[in-house]
Protein backbone atom coordinates (compact mmCIF):
# COMPACT_ATOMS: atom_id res chain seq x y z
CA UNK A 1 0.00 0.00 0.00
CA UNK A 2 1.31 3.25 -1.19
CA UNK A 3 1.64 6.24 1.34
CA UNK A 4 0.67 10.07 0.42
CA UNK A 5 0.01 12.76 1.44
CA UNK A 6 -0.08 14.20 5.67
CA UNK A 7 -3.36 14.22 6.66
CA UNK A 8 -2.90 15.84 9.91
CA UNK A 9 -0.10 16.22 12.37
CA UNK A 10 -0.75 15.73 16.48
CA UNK A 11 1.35 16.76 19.38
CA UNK A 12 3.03 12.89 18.69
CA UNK A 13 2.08 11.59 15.97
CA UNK A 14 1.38 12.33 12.18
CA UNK A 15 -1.11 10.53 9.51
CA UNK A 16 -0.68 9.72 5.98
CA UNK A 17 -3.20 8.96 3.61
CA UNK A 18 -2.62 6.20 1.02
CA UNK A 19 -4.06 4.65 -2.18
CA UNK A 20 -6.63 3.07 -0.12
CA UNK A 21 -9.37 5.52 0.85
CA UNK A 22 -10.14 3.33 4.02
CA UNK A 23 -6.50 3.28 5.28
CA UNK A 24 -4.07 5.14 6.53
CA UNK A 25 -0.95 5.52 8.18
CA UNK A 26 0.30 6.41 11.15
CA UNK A 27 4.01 7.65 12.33
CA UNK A 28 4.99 7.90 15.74
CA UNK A 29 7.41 10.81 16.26
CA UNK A 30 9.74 11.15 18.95
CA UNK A 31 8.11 14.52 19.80
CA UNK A 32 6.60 14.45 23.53
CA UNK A 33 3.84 17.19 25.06
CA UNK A 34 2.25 17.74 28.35
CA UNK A 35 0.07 20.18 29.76
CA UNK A 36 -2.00 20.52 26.37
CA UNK A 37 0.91 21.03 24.49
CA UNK A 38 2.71 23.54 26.03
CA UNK A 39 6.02 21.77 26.94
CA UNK A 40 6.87 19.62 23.98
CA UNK A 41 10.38 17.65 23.83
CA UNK A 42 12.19 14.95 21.44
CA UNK A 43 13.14 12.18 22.96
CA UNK A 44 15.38 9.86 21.25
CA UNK A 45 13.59 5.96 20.77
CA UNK A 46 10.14 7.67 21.78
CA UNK A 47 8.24 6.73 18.42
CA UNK A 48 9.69 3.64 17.61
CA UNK A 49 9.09 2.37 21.48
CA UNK A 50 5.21 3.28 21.40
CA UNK A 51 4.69 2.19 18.27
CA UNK A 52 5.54 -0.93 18.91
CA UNK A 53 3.87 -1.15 22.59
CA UNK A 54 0.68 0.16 20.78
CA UNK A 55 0.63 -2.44 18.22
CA UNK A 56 0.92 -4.83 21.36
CA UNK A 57 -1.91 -3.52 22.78
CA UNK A 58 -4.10 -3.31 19.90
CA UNK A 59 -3.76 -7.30 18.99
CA UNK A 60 -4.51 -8.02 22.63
CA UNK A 61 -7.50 -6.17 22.47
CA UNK A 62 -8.65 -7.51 18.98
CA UNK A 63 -7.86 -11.08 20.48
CA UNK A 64 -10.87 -10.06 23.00
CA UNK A 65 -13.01 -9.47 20.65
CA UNK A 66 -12.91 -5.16 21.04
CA UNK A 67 -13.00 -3.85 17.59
CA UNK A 68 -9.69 -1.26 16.72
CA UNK A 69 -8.26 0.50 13.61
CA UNK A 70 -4.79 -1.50 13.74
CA UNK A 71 -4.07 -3.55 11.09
CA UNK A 72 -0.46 -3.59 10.94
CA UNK A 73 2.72 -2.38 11.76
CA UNK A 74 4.99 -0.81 8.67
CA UNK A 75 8.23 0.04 10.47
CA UNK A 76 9.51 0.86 13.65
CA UNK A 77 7.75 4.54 13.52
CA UNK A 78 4.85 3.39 11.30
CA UNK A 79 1.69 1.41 11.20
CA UNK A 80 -1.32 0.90 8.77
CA UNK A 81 -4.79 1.69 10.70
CA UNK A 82 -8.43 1.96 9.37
CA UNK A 83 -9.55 5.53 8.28
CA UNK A 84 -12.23 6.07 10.89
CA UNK A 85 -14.86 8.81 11.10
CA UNK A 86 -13.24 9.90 14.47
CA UNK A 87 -16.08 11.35 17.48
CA UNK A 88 -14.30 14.03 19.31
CA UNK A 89 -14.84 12.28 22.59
CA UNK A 90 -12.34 10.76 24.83
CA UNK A 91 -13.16 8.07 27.05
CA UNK A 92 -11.22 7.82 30.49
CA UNK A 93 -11.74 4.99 33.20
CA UNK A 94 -9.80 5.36 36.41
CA UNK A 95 -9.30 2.69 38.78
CA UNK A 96 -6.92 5.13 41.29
CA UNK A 97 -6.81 8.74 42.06
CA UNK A 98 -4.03 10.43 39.85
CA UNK A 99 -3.86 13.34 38.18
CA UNK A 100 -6.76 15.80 37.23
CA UNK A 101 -9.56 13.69 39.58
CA UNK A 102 -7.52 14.39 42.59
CA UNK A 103 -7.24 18.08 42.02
CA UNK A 104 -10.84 18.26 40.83
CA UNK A 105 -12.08 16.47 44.09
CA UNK A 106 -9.00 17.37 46.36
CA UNK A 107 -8.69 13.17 47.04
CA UNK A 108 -5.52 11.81 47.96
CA UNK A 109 -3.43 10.11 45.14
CA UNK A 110 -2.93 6.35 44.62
CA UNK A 111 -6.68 5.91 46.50
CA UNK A 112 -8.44 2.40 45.00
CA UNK A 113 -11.50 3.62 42.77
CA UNK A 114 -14.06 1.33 43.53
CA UNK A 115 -16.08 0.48 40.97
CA UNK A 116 -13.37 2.36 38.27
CA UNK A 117 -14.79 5.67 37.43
CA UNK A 118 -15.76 6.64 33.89
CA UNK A 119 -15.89 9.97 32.61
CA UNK A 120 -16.06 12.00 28.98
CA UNK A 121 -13.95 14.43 28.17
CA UNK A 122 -14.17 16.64 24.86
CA UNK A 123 -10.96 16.44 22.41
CA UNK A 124 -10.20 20.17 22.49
CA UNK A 125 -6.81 21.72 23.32
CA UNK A 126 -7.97 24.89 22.77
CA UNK A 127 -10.70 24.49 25.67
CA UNK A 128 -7.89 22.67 27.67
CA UNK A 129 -10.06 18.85 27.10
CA UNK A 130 -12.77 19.99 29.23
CA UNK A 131 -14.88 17.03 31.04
CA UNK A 132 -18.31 16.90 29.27
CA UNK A 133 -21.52 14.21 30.64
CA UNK A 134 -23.88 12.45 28.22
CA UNK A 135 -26.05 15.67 27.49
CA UNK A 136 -23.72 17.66 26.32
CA UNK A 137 -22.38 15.16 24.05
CA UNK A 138 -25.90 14.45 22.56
CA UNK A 139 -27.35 17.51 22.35
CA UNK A 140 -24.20 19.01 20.24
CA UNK A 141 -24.23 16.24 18.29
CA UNK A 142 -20.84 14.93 18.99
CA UNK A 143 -22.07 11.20 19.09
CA UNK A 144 -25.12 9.39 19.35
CA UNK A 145 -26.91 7.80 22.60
CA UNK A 146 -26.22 4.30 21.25
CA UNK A 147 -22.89 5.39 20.31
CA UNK A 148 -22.26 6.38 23.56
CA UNK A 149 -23.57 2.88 25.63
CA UNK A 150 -21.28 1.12 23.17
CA UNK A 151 -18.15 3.29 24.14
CA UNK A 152 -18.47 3.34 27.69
CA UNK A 153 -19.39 -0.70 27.03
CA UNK A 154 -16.05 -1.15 25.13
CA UNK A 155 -13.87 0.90 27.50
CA UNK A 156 -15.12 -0.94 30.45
CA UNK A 157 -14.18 -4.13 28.14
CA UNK A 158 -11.04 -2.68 27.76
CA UNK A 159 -9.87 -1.86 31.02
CA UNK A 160 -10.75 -5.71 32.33
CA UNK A 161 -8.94 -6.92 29.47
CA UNK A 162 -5.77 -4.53 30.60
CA UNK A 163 -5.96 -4.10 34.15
CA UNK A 164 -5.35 -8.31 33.99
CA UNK A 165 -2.06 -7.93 31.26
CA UNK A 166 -0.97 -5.52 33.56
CA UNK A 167 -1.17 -7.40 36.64
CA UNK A 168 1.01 -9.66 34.50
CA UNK A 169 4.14 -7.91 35.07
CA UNK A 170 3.40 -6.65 38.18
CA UNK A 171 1.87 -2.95 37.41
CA UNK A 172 -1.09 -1.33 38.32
CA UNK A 173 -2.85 0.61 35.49
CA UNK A 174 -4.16 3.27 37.11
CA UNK A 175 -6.48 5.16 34.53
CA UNK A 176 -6.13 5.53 30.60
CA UNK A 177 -7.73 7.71 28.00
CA UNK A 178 -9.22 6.36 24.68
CA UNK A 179 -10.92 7.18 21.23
CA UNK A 180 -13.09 5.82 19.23
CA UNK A 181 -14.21 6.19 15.50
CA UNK A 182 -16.58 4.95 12.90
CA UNK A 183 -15.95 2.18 10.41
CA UNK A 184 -18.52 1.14 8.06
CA UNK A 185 -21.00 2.37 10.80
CA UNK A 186 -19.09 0.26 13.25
CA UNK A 187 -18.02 1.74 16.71
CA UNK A 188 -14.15 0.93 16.63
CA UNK A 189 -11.05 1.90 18.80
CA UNK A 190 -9.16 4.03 17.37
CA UNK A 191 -5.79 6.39 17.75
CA UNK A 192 -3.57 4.89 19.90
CA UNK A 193 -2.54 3.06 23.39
CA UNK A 194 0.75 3.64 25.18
CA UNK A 195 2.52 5.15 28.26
CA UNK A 196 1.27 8.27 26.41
CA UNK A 197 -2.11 8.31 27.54
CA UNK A 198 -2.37 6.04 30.69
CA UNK A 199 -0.76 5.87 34.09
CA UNK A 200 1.22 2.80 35.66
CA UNK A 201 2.95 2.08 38.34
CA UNK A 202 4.60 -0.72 39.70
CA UNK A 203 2.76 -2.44 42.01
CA UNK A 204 4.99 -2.53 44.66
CA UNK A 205 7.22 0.22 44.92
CA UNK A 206 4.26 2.42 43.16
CA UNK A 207 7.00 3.89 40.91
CA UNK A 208 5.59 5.78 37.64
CA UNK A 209 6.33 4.36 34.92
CA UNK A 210 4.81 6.72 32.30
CA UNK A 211 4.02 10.00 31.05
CA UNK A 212 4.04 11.51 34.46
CA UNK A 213 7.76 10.85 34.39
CA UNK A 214 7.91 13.55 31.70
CA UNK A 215 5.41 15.52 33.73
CA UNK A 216 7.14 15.75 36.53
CA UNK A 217 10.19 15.93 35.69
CA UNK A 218 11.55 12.85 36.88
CA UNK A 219 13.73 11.38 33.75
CA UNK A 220 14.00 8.32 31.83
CA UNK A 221 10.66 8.62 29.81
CA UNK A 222 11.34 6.43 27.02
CA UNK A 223 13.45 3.62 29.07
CA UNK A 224 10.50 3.28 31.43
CA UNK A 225 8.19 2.42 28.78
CA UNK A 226 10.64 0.18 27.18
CA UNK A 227 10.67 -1.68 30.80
CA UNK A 228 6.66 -1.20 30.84
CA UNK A 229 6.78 -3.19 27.46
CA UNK A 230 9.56 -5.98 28.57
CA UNK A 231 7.82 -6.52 31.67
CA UNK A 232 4.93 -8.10 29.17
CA UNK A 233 7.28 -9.86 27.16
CA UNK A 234 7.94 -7.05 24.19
CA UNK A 235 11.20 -6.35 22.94
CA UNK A 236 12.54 -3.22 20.84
């Protein structure tokens, strides 16, 4: 399959269109943003490593039956995904305090969520992602009320199916954001899923082992995620 022309270029990642109008192609660059954007970094081995760790991901999930866009990794930096009909919706479960909740609700970090929480946020940087409910996202037209049960159905699907790999090498995943898209009608997982856009920490020591590192300034980034990725048996 031929690749084209940039679609569109993220804070991380950049998307080609190719001779297939139902495909495209994704590259993982080694750039790396926080705070919506604001601080953005290269970091050497950054693409390549969540590339790979997101292909992973995407044929565990398919192996549970949770439709994605993935079809196939390219190169180190590159993979072939379905062109979706993205909704501008991001789907977050938590299953510990961390970030945003904690200073929304002034709880104490690393506190068990029990059940997980589930909450929408809208894809805006502009409005800083701000945390929309099921109204909102109906009555702008953003998605559709059966859209919506099958989302929050396939998250929660998603989060069983992860929270257990996890557990696997000995890491707690603490709360993820996801996105999904249209396919032929089809509700289907889309972007991506790395260290980028969840937490985890080890379960013992309750070391972070991704993007908070960046966050917080507290160094090796990319070799964490390379151990996040070893730890469940990848190699890079």
């Amino acid at each position: 399959m031929e690749k084209r022309d940039e679609l569109y270029a993220g804070k991380a990642k950049s998307v080609y269109t190719t001779d297939n109008p139902d495909y495209l192609v994704l590259l993982f660059r080694n750039d790396t943003s926080a705070f919506d954007g604001k601080r953005i970094e290269q970091l050497e081995r950054k693409g390549m490593v969540n590339n790979k760790f997101n292909a992973f991901i995407m044929e565990k999930l398919a192996a549970a039956g949770i439709p994605t866009h993935f079809e196939k990794l390219l190169s180190d930096t590159e993979c072939l995904v379905k062109k979706l009909d993205m909704i501008p919706v991001e789907c977050v479960v938590r299953n510990f305090a961390a970030g945003s909740i904690c200073r929304r609700y002034g709880v104490e970090e690393g506190i068990a969520l029990t059940p997980p929480t589930f909450e929408f946020f809208l894809k805006n940087d502009a409005l800083g992602d701000p945390m929309v409910n099921e109204y909102h996202i109906e009555s702008f037209g953003w998605a559709k009320p059966e859209q919506l049960t099958k989302m929050k159905e396939l998250t929660f699907k998603v989060n069983d199916v992860l929270v257990e790999l996890f557990a696997g090498g000995n890491m707690l995943l603490v709360d993820f954001k996801i996105e999904f898209g249209l396919f032929n009608g089809e509700i289907v997982l889309g972007d991506e899923f790395s260290p980028d856009g969840c937490r985890l920490w080890d379960k013992d020591t309750r070391e972070k082992l991704d993007k908070d590192r960046f966050r917080q300034n507290l160094g090796n980034v990319v070799e964490s995620y390379e151990l996040v990725g070893q730890r469940l048996g990848l190699t890079f």
